[in-house]
PDB file of N, CA and C in Angstrom:
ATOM      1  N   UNK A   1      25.720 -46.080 -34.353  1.00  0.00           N
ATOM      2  CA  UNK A   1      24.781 -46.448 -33.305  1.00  0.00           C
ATOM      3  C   UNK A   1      25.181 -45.703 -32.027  1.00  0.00           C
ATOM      4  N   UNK A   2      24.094 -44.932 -31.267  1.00  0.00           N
ATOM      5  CA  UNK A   2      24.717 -44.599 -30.479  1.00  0.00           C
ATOM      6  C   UNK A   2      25.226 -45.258 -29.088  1.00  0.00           C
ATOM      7  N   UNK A   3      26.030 -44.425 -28.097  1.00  0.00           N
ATOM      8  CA  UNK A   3      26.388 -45.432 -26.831  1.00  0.00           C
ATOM      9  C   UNK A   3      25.284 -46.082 -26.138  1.00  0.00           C
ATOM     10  N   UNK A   4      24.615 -45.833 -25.645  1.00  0.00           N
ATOM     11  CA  UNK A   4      23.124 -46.046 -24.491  1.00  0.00           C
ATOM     12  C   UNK A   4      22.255 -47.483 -25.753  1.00  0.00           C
ATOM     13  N   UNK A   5      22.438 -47.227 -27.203  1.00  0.00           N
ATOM     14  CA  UNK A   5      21.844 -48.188 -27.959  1.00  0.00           C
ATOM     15  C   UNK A   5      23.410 -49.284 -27.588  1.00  0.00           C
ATOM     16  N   UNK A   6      24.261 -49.029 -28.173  1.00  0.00           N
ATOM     17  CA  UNK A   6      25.103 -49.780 -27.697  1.00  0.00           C
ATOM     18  C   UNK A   6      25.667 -51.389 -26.924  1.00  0.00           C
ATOM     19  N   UNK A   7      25.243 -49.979 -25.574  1.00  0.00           N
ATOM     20  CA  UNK A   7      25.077 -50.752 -24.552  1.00  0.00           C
ATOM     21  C   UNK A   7      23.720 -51.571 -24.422  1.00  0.00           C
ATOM     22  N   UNK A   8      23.193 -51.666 -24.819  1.00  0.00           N
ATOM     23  CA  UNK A   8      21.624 -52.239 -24.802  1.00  0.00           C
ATOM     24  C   UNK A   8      21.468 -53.792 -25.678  1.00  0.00           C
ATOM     25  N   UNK A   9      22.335 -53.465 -26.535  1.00  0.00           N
ATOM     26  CA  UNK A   9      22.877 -54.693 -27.533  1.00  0.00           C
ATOM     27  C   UNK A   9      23.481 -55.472 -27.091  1.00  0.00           C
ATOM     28  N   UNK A  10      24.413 -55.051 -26.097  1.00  0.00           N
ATOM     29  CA  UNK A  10      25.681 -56.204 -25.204  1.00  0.00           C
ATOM     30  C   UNK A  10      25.051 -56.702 -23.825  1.00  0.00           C
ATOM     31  N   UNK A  11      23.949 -55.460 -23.410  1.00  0.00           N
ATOM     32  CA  UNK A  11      23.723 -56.214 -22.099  1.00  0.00           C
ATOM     33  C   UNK A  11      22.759 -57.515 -22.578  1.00  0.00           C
ATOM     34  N   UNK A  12      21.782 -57.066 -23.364  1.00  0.00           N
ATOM     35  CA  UNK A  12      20.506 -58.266 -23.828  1.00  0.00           C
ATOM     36  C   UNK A  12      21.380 -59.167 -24.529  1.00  0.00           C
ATOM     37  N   UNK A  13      22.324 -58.997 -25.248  1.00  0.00           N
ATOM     38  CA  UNK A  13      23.508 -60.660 -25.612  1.00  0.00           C
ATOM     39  C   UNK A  13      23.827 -61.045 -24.697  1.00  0.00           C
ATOM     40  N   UNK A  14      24.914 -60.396 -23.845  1.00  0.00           N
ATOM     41  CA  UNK A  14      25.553 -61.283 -23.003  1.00  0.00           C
ATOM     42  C   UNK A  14      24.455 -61.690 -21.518  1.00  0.00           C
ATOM     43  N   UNK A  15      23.891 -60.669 -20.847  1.00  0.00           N
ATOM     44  CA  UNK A  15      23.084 -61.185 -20.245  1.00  0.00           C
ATOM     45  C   UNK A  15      22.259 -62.656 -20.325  1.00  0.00           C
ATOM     46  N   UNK A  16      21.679 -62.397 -21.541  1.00  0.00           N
ATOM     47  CA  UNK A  16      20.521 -63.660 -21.925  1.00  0.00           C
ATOM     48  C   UNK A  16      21.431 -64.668 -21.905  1.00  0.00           C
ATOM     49  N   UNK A  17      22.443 -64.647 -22.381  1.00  0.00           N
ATOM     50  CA  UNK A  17      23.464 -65.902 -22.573  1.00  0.00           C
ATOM     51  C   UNK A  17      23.884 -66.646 -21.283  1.00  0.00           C
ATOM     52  N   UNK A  18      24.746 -65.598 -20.364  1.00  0.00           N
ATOM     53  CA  UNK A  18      25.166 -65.770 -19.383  1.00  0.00           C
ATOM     54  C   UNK A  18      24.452 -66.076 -17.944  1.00  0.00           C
ATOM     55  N   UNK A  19      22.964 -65.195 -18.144  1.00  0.00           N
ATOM     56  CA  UNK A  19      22.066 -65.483 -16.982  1.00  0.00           C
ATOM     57  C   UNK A  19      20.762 -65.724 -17.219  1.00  0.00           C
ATOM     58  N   UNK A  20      20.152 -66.329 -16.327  1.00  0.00           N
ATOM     59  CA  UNK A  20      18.684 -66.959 -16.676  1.00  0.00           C
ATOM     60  C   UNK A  20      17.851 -66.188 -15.962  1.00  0.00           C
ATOM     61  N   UNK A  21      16.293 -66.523 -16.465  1.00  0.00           N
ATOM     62  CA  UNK A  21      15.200 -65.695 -15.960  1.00  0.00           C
ATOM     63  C   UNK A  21      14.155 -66.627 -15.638  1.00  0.00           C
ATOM     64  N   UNK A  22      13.918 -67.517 -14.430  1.00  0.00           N
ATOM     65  CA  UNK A  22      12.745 -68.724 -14.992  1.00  0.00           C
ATOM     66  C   UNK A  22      11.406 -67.798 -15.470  1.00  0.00           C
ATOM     67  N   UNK A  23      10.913 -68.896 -16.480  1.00  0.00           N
ATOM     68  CA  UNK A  23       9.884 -68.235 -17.298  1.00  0.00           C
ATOM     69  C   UNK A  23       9.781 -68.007 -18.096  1.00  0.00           C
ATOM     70  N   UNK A  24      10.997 -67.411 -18.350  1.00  0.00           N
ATOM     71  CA  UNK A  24      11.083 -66.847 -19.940  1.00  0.00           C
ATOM     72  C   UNK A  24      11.865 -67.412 -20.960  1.00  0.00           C
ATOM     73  N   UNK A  25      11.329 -67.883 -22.434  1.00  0.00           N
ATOM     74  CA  UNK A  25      11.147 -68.680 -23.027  1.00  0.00           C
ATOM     75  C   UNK A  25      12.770 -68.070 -23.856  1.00  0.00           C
ATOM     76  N   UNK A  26      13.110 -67.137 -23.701  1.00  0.00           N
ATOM     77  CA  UNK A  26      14.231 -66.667 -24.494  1.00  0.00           C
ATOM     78  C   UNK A  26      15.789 -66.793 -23.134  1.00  0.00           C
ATOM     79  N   UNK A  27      15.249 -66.959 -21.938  1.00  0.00           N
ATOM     80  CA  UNK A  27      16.029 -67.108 -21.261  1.00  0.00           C
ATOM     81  C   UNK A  27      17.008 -68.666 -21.211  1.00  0.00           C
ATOM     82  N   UNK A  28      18.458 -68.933 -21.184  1.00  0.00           N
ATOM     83  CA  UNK A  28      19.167 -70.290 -21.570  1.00  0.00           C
ATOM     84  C   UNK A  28      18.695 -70.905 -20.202  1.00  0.00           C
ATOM     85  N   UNK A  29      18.317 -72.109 -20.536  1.00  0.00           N
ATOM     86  CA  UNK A  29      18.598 -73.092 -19.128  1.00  0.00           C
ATOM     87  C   UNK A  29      19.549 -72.958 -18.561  1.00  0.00           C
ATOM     88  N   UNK A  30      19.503 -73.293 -17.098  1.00  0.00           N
ATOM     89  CA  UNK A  30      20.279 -73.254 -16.028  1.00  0.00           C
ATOM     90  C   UNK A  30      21.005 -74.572 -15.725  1.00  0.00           C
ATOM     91  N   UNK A  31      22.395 -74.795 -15.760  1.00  0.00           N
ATOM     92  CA  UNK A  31      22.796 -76.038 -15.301  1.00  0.00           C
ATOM     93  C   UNK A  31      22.138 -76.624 -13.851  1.00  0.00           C
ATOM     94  N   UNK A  32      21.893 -78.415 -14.497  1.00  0.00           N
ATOM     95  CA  UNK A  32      21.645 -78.905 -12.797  1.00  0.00           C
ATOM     96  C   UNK A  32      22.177 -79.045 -11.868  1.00  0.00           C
ATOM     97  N   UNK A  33      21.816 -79.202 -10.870  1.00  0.00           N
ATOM     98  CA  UNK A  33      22.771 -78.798  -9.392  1.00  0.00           C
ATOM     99  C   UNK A  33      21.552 -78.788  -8.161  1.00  0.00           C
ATOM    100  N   UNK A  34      22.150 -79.347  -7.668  1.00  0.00           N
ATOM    101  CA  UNK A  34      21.609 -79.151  -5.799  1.00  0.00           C
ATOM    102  C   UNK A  34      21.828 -77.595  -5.457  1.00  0.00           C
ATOM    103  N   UNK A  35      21.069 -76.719  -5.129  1.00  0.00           N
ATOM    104  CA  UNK A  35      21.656 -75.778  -4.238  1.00  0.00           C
ATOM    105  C   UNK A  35      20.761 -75.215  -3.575  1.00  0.00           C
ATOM    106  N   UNK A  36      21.060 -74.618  -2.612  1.00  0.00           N
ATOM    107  CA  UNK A  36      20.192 -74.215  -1.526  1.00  0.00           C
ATOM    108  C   UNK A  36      19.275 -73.177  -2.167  1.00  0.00           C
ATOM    109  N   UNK A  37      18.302 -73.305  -1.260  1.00  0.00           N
ATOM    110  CA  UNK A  37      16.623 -72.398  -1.646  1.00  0.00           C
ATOM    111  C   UNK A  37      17.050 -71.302  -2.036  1.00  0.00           C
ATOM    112  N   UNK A  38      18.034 -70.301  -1.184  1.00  0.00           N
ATOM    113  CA  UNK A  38      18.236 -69.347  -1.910  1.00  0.00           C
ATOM    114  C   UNK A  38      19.141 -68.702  -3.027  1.00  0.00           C
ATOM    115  N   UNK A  39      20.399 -69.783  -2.963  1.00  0.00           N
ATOM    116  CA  UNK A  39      21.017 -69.986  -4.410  1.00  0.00           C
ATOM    117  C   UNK A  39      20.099 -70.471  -5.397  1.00  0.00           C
ATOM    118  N   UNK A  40      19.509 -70.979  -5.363  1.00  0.00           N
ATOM    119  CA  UNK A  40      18.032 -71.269  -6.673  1.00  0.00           C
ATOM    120  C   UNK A  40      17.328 -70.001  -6.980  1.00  0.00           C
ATOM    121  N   UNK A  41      16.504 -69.159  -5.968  1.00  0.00           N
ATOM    122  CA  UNK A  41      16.083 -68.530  -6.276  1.00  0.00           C
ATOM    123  C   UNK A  41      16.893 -67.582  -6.813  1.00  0.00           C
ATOM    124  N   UNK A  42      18.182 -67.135  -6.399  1.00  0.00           N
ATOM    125  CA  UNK A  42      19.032 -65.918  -6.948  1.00  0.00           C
ATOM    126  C   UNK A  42      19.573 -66.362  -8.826  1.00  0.00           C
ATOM    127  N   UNK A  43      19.371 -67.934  -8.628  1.00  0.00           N
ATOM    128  CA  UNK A  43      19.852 -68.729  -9.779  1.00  0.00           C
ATOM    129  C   UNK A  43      18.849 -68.052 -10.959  1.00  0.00           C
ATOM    130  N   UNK A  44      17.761 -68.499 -10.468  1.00  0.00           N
ATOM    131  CA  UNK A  44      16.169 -67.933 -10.748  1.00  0.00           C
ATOM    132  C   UNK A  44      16.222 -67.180 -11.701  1.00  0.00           C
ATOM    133  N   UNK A  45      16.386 -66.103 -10.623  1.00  0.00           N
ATOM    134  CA  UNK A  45      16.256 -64.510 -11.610  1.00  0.00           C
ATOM    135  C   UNK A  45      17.421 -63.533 -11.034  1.00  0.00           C
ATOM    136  N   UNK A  46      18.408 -64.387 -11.513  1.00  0.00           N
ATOM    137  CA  UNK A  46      19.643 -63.639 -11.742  1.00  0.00           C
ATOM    138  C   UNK A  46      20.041 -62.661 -12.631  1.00  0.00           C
ATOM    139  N   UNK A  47      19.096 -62.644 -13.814  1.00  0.00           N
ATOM    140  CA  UNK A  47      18.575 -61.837 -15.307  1.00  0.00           C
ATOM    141  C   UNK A  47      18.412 -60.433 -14.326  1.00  0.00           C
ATOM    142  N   UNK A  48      16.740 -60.426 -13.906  1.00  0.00           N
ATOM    143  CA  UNK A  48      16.330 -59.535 -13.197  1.00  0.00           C
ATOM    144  C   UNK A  48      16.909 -59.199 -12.346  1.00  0.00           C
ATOM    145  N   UNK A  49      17.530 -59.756 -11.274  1.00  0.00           N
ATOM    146  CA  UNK A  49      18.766 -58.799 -10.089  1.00  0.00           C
ATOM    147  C   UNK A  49      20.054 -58.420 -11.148  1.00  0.00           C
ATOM    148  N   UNK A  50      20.300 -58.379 -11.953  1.00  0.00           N
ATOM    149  CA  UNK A  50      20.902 -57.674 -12.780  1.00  0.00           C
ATOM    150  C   UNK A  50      20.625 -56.538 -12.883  1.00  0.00           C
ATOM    151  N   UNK A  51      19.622 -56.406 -13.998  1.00  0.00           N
ATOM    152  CA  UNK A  51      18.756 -55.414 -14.565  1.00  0.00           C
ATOM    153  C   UNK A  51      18.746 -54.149 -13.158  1.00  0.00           C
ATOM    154  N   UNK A  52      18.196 -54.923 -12.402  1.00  0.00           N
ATOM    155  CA  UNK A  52      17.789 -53.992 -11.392  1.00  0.00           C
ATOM    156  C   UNK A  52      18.723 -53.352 -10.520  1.00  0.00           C
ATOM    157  N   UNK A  53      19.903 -53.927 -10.157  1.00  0.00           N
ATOM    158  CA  UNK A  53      21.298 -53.348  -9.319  1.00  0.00           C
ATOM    159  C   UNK A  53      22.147 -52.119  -9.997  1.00  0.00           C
ATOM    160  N   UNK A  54      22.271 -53.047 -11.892  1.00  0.00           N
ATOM    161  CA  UNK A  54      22.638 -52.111 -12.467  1.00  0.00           C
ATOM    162  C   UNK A  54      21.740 -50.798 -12.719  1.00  0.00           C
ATOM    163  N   UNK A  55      20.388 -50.929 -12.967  1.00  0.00           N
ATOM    164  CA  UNK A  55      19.606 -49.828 -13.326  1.00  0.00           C
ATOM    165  C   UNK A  55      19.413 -48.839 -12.030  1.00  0.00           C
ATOM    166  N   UNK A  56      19.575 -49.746 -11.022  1.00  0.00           N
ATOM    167  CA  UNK A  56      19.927 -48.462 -10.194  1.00  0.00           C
ATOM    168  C   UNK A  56      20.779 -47.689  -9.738  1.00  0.00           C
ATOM    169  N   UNK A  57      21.873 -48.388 -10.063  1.00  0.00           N
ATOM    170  CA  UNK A  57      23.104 -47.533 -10.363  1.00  0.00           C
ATOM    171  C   UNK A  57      23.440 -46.259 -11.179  1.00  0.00           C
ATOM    172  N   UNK A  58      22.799 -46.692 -12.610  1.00  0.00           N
ATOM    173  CA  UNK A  58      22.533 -45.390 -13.829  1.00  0.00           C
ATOM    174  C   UNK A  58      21.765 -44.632 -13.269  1.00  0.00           C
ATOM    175  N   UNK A  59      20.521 -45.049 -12.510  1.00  0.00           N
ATOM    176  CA  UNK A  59      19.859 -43.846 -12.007  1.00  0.00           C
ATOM    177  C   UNK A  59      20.289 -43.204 -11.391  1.00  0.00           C
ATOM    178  N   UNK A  60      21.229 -43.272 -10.471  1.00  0.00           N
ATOM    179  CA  UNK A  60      21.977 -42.769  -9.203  1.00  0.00           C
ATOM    180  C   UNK A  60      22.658 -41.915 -10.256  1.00  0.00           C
ATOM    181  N   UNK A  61      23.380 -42.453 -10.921  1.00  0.00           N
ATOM    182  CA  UNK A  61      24.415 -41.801 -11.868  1.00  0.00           C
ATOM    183  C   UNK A  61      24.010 -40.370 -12.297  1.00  0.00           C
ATOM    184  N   UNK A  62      22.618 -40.659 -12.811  1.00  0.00           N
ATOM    185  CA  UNK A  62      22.073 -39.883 -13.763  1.00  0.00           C
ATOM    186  C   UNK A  62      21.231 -38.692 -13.072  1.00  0.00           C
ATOM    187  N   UNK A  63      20.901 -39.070 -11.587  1.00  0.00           N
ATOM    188  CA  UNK A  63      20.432 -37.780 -10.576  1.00  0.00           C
ATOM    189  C   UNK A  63      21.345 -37.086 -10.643  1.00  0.00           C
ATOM    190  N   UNK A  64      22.518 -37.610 -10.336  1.00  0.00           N
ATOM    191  CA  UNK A  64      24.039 -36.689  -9.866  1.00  0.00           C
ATOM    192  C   UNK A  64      24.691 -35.861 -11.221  1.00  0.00           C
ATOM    193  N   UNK A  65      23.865 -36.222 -12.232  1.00  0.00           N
ATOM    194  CA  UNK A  65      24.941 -35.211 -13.691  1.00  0.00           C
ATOM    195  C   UNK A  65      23.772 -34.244 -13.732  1.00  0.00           C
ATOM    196  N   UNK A  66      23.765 -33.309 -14.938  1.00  0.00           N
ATOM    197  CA  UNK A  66      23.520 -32.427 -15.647  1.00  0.00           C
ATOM    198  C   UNK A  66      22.506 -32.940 -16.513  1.00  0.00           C
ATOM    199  N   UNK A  67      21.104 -33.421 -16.641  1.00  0.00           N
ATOM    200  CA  UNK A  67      20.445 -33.866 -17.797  1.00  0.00           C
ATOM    201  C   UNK A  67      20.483 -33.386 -19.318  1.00  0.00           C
ATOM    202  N   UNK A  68      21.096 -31.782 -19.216  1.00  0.00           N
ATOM    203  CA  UNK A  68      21.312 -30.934 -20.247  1.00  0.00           C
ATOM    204  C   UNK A  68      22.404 -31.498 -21.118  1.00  0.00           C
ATOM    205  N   UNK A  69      23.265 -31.670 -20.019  1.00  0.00           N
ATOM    206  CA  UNK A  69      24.812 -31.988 -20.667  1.00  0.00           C
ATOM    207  C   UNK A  69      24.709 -33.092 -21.982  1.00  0.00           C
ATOM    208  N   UNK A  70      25.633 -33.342 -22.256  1.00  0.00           N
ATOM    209  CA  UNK A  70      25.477 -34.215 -23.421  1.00  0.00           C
ATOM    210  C   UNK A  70      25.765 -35.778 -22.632  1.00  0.00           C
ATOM    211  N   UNK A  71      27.216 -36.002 -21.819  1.00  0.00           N
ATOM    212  CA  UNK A  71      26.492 -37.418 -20.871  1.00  0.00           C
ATOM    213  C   UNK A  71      25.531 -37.466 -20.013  1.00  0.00           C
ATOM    214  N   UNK A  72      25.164 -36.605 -19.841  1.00  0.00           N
ATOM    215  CA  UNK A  72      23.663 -36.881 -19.312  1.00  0.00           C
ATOM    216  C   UNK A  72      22.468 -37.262 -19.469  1.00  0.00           C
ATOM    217  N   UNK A  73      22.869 -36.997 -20.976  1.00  0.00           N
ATOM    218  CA  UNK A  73      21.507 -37.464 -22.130  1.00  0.00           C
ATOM    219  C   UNK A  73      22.319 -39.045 -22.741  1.00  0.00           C
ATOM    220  N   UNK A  74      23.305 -38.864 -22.577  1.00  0.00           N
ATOM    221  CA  UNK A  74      23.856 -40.614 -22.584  1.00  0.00           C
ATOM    222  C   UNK A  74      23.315 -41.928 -21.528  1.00  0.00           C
ATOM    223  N   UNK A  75      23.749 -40.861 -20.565  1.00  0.00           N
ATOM    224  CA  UNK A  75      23.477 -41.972 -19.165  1.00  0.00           C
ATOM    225  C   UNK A  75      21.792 -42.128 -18.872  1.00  0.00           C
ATOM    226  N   UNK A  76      20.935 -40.827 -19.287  1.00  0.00           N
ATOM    227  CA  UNK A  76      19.406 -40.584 -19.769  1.00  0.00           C
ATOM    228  C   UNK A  76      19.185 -41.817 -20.393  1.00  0.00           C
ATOM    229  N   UNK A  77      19.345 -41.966 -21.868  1.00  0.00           N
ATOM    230  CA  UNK A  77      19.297 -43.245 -22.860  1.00  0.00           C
ATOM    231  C   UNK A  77      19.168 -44.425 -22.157  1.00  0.00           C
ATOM    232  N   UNK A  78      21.141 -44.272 -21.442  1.00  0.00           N
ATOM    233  CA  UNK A  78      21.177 -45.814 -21.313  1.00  0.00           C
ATOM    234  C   UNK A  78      20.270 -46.320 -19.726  1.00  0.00           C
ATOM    235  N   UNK A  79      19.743 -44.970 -18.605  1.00  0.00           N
ATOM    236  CA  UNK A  79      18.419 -45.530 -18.129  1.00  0.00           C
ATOM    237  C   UNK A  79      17.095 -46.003 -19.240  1.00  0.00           C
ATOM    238  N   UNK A  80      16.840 -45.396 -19.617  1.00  0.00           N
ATOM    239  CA  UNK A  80      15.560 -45.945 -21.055  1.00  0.00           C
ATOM    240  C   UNK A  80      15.793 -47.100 -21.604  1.00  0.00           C
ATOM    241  N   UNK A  81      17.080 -47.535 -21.769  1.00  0.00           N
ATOM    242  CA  UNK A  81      17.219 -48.884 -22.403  1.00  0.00           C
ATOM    243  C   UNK A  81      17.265 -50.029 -21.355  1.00  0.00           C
ATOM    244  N   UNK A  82      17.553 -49.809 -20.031  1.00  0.00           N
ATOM    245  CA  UNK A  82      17.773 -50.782 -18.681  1.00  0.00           C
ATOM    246  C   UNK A  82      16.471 -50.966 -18.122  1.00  0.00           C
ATOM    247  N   UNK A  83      15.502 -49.827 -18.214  1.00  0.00           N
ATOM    248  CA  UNK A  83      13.801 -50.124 -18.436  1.00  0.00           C
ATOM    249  C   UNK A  83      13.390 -51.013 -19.190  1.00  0.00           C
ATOM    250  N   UNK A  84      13.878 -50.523 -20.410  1.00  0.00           N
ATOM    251  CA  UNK A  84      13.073 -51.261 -21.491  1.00  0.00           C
ATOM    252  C   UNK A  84      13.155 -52.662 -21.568  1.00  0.00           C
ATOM    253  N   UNK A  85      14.794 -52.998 -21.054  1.00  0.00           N
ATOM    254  CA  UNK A  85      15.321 -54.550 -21.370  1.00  0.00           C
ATOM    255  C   UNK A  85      14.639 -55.479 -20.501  1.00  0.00           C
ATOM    256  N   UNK A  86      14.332 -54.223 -19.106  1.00  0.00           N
ATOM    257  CA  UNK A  86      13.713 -55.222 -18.113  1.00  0.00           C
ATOM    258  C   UNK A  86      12.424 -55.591 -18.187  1.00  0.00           C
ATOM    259  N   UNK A  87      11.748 -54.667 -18.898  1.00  0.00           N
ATOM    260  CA  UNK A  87      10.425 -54.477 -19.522  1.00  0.00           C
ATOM    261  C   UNK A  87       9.781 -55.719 -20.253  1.00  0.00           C
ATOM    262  N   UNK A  88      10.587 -55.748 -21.169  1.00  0.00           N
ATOM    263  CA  UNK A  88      10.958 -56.973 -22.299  1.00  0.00           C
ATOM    264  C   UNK A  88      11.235 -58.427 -21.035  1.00  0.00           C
ATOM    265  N   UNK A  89      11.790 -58.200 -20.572  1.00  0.00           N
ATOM    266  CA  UNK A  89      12.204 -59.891 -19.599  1.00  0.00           C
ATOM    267  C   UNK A  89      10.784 -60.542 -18.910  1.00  0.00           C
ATOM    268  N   UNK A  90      10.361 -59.589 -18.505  1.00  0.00           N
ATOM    269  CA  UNK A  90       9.153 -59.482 -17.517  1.00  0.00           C
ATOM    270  C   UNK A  90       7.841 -59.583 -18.320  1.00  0.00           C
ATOM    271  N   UNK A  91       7.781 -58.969 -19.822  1.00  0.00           N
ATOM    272  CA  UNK A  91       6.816 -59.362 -20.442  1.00  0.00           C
ATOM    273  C   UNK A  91       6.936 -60.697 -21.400  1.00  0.00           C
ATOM    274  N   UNK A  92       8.034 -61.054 -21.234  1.00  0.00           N
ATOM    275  CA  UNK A  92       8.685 -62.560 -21.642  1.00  0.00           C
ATOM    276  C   UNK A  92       8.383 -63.765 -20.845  1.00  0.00           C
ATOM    277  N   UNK A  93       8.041 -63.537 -19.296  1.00  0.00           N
ATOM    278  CA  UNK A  93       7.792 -63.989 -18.782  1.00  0.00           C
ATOM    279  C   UNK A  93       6.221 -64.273 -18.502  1.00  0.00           C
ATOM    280  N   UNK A  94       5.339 -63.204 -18.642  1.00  0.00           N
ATOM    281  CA  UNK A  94       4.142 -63.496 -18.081  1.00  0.00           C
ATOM    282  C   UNK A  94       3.186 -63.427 -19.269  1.00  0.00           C
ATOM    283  N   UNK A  95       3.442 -63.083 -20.797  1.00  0.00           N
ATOM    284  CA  UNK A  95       2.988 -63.340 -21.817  1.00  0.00           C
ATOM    285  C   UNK A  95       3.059 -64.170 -22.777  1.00  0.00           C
ATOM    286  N   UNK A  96       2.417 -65.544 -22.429  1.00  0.00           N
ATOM    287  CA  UNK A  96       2.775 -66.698 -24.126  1.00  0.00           C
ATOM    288  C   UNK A  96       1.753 -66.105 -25.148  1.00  0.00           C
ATOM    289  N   UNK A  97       2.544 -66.320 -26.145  1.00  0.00           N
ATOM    290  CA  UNK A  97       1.610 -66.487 -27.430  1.00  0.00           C
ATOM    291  C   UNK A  97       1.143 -67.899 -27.632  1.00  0.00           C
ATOM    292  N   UNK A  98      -0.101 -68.167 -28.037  1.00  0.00           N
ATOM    293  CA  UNK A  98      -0.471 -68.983 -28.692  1.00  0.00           C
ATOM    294  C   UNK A  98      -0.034 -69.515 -30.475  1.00  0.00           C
ATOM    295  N   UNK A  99       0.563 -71.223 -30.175  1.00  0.00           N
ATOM    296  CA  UNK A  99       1.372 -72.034 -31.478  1.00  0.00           C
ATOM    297  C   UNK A  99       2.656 -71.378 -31.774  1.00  0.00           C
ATOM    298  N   UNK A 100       3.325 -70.606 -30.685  1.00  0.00           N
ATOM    299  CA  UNK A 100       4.777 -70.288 -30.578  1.00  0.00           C
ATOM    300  C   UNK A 100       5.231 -70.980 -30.416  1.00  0.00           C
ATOM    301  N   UNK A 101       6.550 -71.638 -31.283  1.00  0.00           N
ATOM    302  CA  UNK A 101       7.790 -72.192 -30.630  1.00  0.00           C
ATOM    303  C   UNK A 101       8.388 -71.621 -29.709  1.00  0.00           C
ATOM    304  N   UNK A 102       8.470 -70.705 -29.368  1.00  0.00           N
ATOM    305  CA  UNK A 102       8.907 -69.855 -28.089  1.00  0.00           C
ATOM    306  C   UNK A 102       8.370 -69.881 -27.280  1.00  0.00           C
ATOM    307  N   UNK A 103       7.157 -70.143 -27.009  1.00  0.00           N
ATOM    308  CA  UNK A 103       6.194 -70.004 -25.764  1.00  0.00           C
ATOM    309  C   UNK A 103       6.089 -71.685 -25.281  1.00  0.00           C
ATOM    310  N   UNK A 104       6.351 -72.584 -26.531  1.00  0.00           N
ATOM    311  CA  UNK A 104       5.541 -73.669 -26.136  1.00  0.00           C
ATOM    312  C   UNK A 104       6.834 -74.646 -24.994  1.00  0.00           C
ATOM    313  N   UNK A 105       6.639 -74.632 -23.979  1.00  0.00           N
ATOM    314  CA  UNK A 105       7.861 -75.707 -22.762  1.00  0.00           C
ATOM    315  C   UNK A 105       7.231 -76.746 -22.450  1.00  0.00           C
TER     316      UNK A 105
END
């Protein structure tokens, strides 16, 4: 498997596990707790400020190499897969299926 697939496997495990997305039906509940408006909201979509800090990081990464090179077409990938994952969160969120156990809250 390659690296950029890899990595794409560990972020969507441990992510989903570790952080939540409200909305989305694959995302774990959030422990209860009092916390301020904007610790909730960061609580929120802590999934997505993920996705997005890190993905802009690879991008940064990936202006500054060689696209030719061979990590370049690594760090290439693993932008395509930090799209895609976020892609996937976001269409997790604003798409139920109808008589899903997954959709149905």
């Amino acid at each position: 498997m390659p690296f950029a697939d890899w990595t794409g496997v560990v972020v969507t495990v441990l992510a989903t596990k570790y952080m939540y997305e409200k909305g989305s039906a694959e995302s774990r509940k959030p422990p209860r707790g009092f916390l301020s408006p904007l610790r909730e909201k960061l609580r929120d979509h802590s999934l997505s400020i993920f996705l997005v800090i890190t993905g802009v990081g690879w991008v940064m990464l990936y202006l500054k190499m060689n696209s030719e090179a061979k990590w370049g077409q690594v760090v290439g990938n693993i932008v395509s897969e930090w799209t895609q994952i976020f892609g996937l969160v976001l269409l997790t969120k604003k798409l139920i299926e109808s008589h899903s156990k997954e959709s149905s809250h």
